[in-house]
N, C-alpha and C. Protein backbone atom coordinates (compact mmCIF):
# COMPACT_ATOMS: atom_id res chain seq x y z
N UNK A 1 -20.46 11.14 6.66
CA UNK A 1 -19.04 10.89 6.90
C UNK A 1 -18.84 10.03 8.13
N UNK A 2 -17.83 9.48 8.10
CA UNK A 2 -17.54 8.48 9.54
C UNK A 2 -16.47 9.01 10.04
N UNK A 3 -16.60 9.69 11.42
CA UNK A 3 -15.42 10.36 11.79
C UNK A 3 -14.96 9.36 12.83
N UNK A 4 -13.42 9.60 12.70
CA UNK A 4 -12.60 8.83 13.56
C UNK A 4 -13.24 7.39 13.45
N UNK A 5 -13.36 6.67 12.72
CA UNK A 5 -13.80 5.20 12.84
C UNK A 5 -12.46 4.57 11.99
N UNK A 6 -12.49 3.18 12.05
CA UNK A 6 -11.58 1.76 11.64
C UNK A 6 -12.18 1.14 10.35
N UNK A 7 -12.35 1.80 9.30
CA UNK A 7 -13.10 0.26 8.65
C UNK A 7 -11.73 -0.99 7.74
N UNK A 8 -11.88 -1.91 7.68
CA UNK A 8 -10.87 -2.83 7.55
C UNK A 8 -11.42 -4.50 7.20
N UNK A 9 -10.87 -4.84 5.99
CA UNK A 9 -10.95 -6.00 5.94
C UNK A 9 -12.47 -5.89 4.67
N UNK A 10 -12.58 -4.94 3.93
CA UNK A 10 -14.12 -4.32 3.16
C UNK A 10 -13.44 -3.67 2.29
N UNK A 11 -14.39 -3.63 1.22
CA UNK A 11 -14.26 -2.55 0.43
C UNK A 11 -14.83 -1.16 0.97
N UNK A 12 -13.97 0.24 0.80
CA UNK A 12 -14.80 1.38 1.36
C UNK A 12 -16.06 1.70 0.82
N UNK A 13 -16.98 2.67 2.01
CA UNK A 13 -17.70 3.19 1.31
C UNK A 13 -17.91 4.13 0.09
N UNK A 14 -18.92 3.79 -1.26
CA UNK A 14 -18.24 4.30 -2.49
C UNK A 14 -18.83 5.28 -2.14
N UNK A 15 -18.96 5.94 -3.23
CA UNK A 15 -19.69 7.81 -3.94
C UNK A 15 -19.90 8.28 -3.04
N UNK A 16 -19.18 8.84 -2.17
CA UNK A 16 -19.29 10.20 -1.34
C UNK A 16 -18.10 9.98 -0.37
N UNK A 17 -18.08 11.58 0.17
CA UNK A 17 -16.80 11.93 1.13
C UNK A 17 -16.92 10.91 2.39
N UNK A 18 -15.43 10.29 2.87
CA UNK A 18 -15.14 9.62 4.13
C UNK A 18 -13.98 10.26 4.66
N UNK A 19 -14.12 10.90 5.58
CA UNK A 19 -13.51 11.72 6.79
C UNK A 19 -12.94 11.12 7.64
N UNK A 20 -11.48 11.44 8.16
CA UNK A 20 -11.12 11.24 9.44
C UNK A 20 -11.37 9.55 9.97
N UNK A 21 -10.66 8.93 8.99
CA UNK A 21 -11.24 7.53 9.07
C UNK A 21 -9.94 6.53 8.65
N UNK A 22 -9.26 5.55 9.80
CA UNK A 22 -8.43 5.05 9.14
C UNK A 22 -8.96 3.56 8.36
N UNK A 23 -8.09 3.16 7.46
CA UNK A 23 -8.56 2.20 6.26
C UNK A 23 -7.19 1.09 6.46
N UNK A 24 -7.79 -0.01 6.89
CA UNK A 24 -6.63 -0.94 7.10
C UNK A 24 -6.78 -2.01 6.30
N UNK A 25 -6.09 -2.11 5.51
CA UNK A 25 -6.70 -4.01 4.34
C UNK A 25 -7.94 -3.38 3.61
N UNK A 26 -7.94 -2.55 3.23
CA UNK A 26 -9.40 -2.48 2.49
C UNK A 26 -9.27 -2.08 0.91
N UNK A 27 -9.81 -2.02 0.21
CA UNK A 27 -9.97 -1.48 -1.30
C UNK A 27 -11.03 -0.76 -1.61
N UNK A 28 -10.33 0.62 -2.04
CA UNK A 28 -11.11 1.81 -2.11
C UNK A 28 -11.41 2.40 -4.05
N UNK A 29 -12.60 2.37 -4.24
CA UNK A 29 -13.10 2.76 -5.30
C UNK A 29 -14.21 3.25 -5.31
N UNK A 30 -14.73 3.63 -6.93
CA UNK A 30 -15.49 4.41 -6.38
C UNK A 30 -16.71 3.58 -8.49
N UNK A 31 -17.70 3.98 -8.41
CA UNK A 31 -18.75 3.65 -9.87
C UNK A 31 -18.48 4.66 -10.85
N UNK A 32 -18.29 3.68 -11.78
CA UNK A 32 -18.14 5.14 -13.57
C UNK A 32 -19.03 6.19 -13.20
N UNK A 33 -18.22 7.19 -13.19
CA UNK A 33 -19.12 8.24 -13.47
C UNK A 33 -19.39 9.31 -12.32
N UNK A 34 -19.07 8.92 -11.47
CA UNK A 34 -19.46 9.28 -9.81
C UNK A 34 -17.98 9.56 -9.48
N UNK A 35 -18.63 10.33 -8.13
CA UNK A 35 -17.24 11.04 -7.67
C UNK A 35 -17.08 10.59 -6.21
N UNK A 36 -15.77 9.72 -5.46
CA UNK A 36 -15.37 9.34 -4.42
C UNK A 36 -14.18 9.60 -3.70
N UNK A 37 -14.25 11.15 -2.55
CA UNK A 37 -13.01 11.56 -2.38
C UNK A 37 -13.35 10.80 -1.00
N UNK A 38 -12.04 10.90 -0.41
CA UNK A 38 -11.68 10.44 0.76
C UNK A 38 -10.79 11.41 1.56
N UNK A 39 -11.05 12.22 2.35
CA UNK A 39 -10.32 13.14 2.80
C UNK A 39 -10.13 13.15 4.63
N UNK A 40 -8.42 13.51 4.79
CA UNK A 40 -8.29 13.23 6.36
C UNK A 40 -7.99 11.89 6.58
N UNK A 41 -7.99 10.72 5.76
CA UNK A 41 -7.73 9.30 6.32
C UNK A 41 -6.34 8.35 6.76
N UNK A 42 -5.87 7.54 6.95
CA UNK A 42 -4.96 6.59 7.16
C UNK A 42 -5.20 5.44 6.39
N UNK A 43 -4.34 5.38 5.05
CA UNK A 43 -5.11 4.32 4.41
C UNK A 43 -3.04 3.45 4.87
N UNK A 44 -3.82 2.33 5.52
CA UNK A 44 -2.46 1.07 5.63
C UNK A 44 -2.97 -0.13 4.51
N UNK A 45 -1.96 -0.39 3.92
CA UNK A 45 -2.15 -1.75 3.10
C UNK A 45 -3.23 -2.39 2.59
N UNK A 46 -3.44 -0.32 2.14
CA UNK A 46 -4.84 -0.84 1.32
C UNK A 46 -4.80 -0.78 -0.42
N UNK A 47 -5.80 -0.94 -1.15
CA UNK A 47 -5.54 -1.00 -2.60
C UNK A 47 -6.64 0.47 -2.65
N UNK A 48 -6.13 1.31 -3.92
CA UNK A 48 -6.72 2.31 -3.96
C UNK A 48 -7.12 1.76 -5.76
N UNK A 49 -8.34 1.82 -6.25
CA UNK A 49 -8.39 1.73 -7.59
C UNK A 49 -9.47 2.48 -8.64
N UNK A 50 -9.77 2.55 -9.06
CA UNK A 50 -11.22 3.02 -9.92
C UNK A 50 -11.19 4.38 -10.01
N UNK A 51 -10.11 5.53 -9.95
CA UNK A 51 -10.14 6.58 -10.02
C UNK A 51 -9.85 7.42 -8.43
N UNK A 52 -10.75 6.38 -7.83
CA UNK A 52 -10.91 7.19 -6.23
C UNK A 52 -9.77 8.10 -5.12
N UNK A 53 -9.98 9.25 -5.01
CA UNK A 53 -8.78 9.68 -4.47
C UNK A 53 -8.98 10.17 -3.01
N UNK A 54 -7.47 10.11 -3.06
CA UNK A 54 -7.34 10.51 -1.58
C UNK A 54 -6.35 11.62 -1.07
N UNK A 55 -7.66 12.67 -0.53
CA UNK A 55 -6.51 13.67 -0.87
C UNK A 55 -6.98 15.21 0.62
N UNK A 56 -6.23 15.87 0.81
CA UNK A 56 -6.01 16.91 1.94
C UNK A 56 -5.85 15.92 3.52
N UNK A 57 -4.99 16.24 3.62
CA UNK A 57 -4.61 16.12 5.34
C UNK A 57 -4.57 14.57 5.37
N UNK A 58 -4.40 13.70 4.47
CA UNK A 58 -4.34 12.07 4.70
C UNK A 58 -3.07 11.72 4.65
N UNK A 59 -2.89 10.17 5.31
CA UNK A 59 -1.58 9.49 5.04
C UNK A 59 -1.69 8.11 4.20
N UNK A 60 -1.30 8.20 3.57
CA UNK A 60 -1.37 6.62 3.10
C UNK A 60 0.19 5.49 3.51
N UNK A 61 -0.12 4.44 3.55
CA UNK A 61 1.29 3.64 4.09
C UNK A 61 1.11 2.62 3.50
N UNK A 62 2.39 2.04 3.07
CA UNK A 62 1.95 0.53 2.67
C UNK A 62 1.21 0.25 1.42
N UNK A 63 0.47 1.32 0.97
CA UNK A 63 -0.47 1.25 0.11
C UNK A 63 -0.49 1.21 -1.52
N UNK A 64 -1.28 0.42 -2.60
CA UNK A 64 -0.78 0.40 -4.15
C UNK A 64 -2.32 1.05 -4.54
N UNK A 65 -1.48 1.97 -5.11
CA UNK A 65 -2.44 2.86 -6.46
C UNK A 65 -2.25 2.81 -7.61
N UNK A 66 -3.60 1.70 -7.80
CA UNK A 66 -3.48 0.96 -8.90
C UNK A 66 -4.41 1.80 -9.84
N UNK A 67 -5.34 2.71 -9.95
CA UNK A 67 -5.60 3.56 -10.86
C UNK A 67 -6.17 4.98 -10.06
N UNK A 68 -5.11 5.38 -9.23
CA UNK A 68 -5.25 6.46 -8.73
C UNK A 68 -4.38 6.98 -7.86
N UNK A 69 -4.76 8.69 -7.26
CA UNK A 69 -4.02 8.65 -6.53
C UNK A 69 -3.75 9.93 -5.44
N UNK A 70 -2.61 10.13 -4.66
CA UNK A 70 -2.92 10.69 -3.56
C UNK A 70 -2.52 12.90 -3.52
N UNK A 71 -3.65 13.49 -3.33
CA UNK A 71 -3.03 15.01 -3.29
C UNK A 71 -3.65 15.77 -2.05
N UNK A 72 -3.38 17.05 -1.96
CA UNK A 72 -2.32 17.85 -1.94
C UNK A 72 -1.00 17.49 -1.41
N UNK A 73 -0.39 18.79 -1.36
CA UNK A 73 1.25 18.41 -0.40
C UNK A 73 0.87 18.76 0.83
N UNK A 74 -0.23 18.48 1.20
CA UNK A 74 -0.77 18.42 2.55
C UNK A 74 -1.02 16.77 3.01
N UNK A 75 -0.80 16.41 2.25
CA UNK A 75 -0.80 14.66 2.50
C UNK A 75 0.53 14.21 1.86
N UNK A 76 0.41 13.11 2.72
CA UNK A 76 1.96 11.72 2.37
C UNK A 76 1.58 10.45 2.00
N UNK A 77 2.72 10.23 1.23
CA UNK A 77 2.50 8.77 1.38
C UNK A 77 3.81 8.30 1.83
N UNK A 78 3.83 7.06 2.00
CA UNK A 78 4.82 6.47 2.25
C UNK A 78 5.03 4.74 1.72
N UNK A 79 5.97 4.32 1.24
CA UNK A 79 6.04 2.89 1.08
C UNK A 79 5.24 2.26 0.08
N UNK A 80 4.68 3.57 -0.69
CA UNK A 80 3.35 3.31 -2.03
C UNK A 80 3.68 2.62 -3.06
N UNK A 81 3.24 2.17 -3.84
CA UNK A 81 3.23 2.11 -4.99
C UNK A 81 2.36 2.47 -5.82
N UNK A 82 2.50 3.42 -7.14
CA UNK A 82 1.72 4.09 -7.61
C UNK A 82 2.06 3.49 -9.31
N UNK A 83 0.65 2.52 -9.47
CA UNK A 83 0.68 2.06 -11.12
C UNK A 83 0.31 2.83 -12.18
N UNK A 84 0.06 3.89 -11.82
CA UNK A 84 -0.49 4.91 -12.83
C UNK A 84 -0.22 6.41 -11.86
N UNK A 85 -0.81 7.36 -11.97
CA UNK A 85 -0.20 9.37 -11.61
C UNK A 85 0.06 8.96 -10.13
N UNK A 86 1.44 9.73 -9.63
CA UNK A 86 1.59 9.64 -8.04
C UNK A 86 0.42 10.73 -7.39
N UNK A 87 -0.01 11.99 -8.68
CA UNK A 87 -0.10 12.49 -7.55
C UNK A 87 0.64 13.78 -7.24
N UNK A 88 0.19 15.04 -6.48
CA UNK A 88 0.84 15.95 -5.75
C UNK A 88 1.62 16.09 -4.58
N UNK A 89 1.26 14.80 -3.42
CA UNK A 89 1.35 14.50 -2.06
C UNK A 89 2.85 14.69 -1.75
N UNK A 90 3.20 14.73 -0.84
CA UNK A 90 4.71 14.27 -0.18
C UNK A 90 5.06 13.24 -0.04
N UNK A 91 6.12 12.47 -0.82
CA UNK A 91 6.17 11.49 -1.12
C UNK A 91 7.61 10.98 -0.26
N UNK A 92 7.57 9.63 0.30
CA UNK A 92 8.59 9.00 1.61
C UNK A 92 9.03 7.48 0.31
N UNK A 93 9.86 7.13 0.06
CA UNK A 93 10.28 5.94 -0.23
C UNK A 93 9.42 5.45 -1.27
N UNK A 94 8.45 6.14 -2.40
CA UNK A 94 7.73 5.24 -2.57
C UNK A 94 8.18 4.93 -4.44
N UNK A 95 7.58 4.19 -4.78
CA UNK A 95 7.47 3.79 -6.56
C UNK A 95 6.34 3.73 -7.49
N UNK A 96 6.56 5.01 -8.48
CA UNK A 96 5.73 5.11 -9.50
C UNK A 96 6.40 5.28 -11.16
N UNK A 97 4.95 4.58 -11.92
CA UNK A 97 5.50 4.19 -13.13
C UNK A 97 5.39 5.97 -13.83
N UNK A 98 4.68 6.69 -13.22
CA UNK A 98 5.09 8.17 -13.75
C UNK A 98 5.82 8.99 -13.16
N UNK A 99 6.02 10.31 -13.76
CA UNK A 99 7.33 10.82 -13.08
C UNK A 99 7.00 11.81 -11.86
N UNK A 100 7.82 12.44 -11.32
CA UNK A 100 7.06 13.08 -10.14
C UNK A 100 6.74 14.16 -10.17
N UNK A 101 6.21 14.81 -11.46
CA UNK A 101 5.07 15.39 -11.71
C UNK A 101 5.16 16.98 -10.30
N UNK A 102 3.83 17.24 -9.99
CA UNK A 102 4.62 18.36 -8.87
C UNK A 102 4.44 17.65 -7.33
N UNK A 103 4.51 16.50 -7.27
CA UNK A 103 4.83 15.57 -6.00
C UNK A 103 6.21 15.99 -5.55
N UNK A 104 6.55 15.57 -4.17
CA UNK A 104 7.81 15.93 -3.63
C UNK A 104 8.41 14.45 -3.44
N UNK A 105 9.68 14.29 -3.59
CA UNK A 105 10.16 12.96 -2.65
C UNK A 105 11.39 13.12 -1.75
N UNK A 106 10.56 13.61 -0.53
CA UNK A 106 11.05 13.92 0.49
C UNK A 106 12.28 13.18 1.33
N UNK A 107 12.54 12.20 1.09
CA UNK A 107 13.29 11.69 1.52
C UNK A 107 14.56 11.23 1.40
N UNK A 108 14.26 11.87 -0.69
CA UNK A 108 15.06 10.99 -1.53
C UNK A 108 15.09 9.51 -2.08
N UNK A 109 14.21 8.74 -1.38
CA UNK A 109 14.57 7.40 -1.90
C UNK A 109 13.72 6.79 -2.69
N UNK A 110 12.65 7.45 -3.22
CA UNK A 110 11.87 7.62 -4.28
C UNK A 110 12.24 7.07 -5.57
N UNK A 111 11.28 6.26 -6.03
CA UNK A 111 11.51 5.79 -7.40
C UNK A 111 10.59 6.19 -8.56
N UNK A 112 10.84 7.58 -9.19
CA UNK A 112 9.70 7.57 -10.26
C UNK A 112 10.09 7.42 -11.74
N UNK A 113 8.97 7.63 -12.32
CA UNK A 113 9.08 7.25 -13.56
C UNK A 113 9.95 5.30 -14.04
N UNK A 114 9.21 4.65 -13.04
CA UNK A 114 9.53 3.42 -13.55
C UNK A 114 8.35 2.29 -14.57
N UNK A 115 9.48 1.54 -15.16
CA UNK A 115 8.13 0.81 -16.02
C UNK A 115 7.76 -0.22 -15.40
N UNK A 116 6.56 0.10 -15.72
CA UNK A 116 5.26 -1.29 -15.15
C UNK A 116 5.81 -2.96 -15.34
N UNK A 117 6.86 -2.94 -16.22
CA UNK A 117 6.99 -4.34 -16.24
C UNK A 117 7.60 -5.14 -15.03
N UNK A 118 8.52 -3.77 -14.66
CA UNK A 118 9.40 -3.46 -13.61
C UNK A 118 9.13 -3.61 -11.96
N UNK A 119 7.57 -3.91 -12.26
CA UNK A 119 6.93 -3.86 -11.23
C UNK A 119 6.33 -4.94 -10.89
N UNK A 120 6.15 -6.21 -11.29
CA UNK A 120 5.50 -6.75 -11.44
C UNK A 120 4.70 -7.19 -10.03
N UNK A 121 3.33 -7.40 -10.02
CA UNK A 121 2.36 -7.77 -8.91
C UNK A 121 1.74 -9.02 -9.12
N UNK A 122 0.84 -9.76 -8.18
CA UNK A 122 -0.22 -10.82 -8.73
C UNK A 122 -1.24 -10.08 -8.36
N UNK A 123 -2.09 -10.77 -9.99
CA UNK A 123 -3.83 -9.89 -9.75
C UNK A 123 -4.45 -10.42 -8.21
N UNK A 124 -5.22 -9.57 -7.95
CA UNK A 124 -6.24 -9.64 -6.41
C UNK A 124 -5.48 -9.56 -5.71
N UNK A 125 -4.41 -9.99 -5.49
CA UNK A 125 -3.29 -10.32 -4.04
C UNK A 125 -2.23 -8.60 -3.82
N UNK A 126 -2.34 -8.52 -5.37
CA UNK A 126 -1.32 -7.39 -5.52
C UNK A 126 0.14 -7.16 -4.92
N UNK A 127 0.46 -8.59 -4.61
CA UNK A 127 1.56 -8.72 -4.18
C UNK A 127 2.97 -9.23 -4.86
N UNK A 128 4.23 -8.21 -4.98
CA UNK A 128 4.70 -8.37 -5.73
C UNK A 128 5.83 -9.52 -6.34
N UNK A 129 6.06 -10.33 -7.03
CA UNK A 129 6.75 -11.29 -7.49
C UNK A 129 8.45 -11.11 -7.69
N UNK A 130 9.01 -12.36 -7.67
CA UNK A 130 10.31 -12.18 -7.53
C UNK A 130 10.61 -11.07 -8.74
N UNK A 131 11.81 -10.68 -8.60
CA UNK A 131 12.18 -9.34 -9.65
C UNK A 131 11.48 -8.11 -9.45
N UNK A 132 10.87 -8.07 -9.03
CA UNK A 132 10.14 -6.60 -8.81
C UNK A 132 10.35 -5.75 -8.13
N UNK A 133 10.60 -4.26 -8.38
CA UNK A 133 11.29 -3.27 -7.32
C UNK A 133 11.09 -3.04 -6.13
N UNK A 134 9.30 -3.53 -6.32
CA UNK A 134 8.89 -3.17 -4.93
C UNK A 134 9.70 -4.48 -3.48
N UNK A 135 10.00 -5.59 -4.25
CA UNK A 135 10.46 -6.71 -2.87
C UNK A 135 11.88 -6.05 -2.24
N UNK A 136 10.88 -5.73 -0.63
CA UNK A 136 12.24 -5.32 -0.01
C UNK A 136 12.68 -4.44 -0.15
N UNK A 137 11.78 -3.47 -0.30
CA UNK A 137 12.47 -1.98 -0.61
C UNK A 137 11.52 -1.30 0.12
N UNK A 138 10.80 -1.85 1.09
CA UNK A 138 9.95 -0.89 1.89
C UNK A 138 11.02 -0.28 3.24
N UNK A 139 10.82 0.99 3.60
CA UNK A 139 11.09 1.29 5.13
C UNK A 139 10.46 1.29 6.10
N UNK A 140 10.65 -0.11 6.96
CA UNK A 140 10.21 -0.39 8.02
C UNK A 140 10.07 0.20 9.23
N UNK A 141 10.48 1.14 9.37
CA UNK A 141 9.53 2.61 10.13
C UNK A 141 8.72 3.55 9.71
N UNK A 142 9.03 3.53 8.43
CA UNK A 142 7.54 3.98 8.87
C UNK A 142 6.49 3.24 8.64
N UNK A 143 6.33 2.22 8.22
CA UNK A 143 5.14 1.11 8.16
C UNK A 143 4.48 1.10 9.95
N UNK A 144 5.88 1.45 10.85
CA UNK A 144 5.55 1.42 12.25
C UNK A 144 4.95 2.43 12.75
N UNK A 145 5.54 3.83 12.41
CA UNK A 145 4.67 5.00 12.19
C UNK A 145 2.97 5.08 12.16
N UNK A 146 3.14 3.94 10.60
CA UNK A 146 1.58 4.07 10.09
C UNK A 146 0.66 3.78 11.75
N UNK A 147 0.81 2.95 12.35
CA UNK A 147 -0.44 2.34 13.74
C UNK A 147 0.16 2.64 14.80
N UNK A 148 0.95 3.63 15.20
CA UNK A 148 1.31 4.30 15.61
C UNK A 148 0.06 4.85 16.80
N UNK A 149 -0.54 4.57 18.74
CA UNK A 149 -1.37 5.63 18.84
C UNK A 149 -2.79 4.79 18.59
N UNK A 150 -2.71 3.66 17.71
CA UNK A 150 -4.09 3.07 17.10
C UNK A 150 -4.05 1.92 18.64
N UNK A 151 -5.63 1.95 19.30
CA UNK A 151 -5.92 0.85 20.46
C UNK A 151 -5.37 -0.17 20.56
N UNK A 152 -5.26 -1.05 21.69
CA UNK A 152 -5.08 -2.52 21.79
C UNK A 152 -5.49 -3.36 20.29
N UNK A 153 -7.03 -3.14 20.33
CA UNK A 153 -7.84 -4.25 20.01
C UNK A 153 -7.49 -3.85 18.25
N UNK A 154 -7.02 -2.46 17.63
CA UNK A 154 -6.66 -2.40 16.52
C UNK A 154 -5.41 -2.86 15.77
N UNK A 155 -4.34 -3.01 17.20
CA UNK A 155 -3.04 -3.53 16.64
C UNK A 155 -2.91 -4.90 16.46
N UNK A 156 -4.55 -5.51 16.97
CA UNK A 156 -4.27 -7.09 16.17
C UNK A 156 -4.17 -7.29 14.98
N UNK A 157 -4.81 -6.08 14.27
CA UNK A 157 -4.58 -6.26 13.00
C UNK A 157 -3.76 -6.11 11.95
N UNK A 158 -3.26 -5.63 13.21
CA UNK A 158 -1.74 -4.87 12.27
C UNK A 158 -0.03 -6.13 11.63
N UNK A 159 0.58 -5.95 10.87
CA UNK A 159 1.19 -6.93 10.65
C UNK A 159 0.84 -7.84 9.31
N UNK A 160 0.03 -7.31 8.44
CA UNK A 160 -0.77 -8.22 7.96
C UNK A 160 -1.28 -7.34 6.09
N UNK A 161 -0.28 -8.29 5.25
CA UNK A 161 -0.83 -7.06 4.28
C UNK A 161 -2.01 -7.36 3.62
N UNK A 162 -2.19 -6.21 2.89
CA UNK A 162 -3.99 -6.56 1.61
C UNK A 162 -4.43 -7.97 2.03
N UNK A 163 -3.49 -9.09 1.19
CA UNK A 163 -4.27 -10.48 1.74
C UNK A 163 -4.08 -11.09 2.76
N UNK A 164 -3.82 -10.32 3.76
CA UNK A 164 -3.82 -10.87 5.07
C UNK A 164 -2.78 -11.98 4.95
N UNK A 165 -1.87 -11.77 4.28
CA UNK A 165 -0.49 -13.04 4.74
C UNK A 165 0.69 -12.06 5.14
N UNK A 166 1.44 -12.56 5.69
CA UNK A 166 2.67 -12.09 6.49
C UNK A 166 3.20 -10.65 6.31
N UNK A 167 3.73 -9.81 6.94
CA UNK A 167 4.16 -9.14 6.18
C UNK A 167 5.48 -8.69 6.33
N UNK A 168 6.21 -8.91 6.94
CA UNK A 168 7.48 -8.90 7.46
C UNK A 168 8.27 -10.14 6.39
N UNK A 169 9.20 -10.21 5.83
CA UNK A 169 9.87 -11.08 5.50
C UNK A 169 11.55 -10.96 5.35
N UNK A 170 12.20 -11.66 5.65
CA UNK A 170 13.62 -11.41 5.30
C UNK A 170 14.41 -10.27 6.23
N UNK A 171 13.66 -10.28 7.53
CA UNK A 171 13.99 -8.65 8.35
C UNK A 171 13.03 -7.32 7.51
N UNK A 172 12.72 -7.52 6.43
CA UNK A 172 12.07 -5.92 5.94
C UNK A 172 10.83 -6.03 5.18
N UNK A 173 9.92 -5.18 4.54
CA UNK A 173 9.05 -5.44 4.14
C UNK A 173 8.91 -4.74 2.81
N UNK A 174 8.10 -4.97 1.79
CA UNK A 174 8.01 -4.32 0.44
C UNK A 174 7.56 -2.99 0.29
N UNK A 175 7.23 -2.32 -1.15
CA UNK A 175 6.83 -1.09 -0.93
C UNK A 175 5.41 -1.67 -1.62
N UNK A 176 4.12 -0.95 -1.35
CA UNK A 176 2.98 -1.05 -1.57
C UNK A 176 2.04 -1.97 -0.96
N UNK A 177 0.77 -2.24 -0.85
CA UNK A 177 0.11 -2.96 -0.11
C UNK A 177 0.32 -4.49 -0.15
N UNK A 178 1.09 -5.32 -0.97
CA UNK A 178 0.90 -6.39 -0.97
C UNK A 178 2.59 -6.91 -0.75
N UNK A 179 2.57 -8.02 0.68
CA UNK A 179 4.04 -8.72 0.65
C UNK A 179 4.35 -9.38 0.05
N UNK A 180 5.52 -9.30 -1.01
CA UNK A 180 5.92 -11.26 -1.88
C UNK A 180 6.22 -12.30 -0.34
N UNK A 181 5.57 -13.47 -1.19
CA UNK A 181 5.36 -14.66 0.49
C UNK A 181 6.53 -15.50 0.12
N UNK A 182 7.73 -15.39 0.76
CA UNK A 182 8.82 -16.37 0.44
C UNK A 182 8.79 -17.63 0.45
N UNK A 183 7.57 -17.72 0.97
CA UNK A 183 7.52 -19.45 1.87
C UNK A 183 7.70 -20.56 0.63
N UNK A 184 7.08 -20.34 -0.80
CA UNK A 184 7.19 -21.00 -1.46
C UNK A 184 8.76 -21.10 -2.16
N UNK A 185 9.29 -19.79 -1.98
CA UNK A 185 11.14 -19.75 -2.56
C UNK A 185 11.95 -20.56 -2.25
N UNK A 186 11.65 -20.22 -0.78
CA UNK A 186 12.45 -21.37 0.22
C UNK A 186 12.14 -22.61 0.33
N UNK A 187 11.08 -23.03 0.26
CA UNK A 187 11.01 -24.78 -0.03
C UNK A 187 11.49 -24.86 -1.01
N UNK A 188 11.81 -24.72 -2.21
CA UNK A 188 11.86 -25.05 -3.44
C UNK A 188 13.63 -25.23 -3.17
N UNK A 189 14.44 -24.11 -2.90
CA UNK A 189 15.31 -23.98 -2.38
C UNK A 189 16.02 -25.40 -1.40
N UNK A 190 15.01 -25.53 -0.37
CA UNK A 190 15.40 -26.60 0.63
C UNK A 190 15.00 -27.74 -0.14
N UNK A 191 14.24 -27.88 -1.34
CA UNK A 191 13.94 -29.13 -1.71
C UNK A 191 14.98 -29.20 -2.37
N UNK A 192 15.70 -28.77 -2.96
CA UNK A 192 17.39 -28.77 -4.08
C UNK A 192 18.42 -29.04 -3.48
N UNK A 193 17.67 -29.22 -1.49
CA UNK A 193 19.01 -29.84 -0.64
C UNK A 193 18.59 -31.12 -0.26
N UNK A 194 17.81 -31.55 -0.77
CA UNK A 194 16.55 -32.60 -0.42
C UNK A 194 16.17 -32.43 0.94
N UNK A 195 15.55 -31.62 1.14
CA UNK A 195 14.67 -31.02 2.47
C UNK A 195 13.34 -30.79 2.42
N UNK A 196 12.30 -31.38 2.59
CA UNK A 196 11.07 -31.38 2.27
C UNK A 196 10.54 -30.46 3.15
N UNK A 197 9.60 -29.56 2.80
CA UNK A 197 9.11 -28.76 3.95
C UNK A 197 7.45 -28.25 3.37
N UNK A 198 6.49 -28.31 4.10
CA UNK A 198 5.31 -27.96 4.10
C UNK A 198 5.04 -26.50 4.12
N UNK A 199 4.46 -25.58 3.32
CA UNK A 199 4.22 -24.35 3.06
C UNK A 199 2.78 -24.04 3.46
N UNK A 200 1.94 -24.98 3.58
CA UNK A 200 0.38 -25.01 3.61
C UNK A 200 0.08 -23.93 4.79
């Protein structure tokens, strides 16, 4: 187990327990067949997929569970998105395509039982596209919450979703690990005023 450590910017370590470990930008899975819990962690704006769960005494933030997902009601999530089961956890603001099952949504502002079309993401980036519930429906405290307490040298990293592009947009931020990047909306936009502008 890796206690109290950072890993970020990796895929986690698979088939076996990771402890007391926060997970920043990373994607967590686990091999057919094998079993990969993750217990005690901080997963920020990470992708959870392949079954792998995460579950007693963890927080997740920011984060899309794309074939999995987070329990007991001894853990939270917050700002999730959940593409398949939320899950048992305590649930803050977040959106899943199933219903909430014996999960809590503590806050009320919870979206379950929505359809996947409803959701729409881009593959690898997992970030969601115009129309989609998740743009702009994140709460931006607690995303602040999430690094909350975390060192100097860790809050450089902070700010920054799954693919490491922006994550703040428009004053607020989305729900699940990946930001829609406006940059291309708005040129397109300023080009219809004939305003040329570089996105690169």
């Amino acid at each position: 187990p890796n206690n109290k450590c950072v890993v970020t910017n990796c895929r986690a370590p698979y088939n076996g327990a990771v402890c007391s470990c926060k997970l920043l930008r990373c994607t967590i899975g686990k091999n057919p067949g094998e079993n990969a819990g993750y217990m005690s962690v901080r997963s920020v704006d990470s992708v959870w997929k392949d079954g792998a769960s995460c579950y007693s005494y963890s927080y997740a933030y920011n984060s899309t569970f794309a074939s999995s997902y987070i329990y007991p009601n001894t853990s939270t999530a917050h700002n999730c998105l959940f593409l398949a089961a939320s899950g048992s956890a305590k649930h803050y603001n977040c959106i899943s395509v199933s219903g909430k099952g014996s999960g809590t949504d503590e806050d009320g502002k919870c979206l379950f039982g929505q359809k996947l079309a409803d959701l729409g993401y881009e593959a690898g980036t997992y970030r969601p596209v115009v129309g989609s519930l998740a743009v702009d429906r994140g709460n931006p405290a607690y995303y602040v919450a999430a690094t909350n307490g975390w060192c100097e040298l860790w809050q450089s990293f902070v700010g920054k979703d799954y693919a490491k592009g922006q994550r703040v947009y428009n004053g607020t931020i989305d729900v699940g690990a990946g930001e829609h990047d406006w940059r291309g909306d708005f040129a397109k936009e300023l080009a219809k005023k004939g305003v040329a502008v570089d996105v690169a």
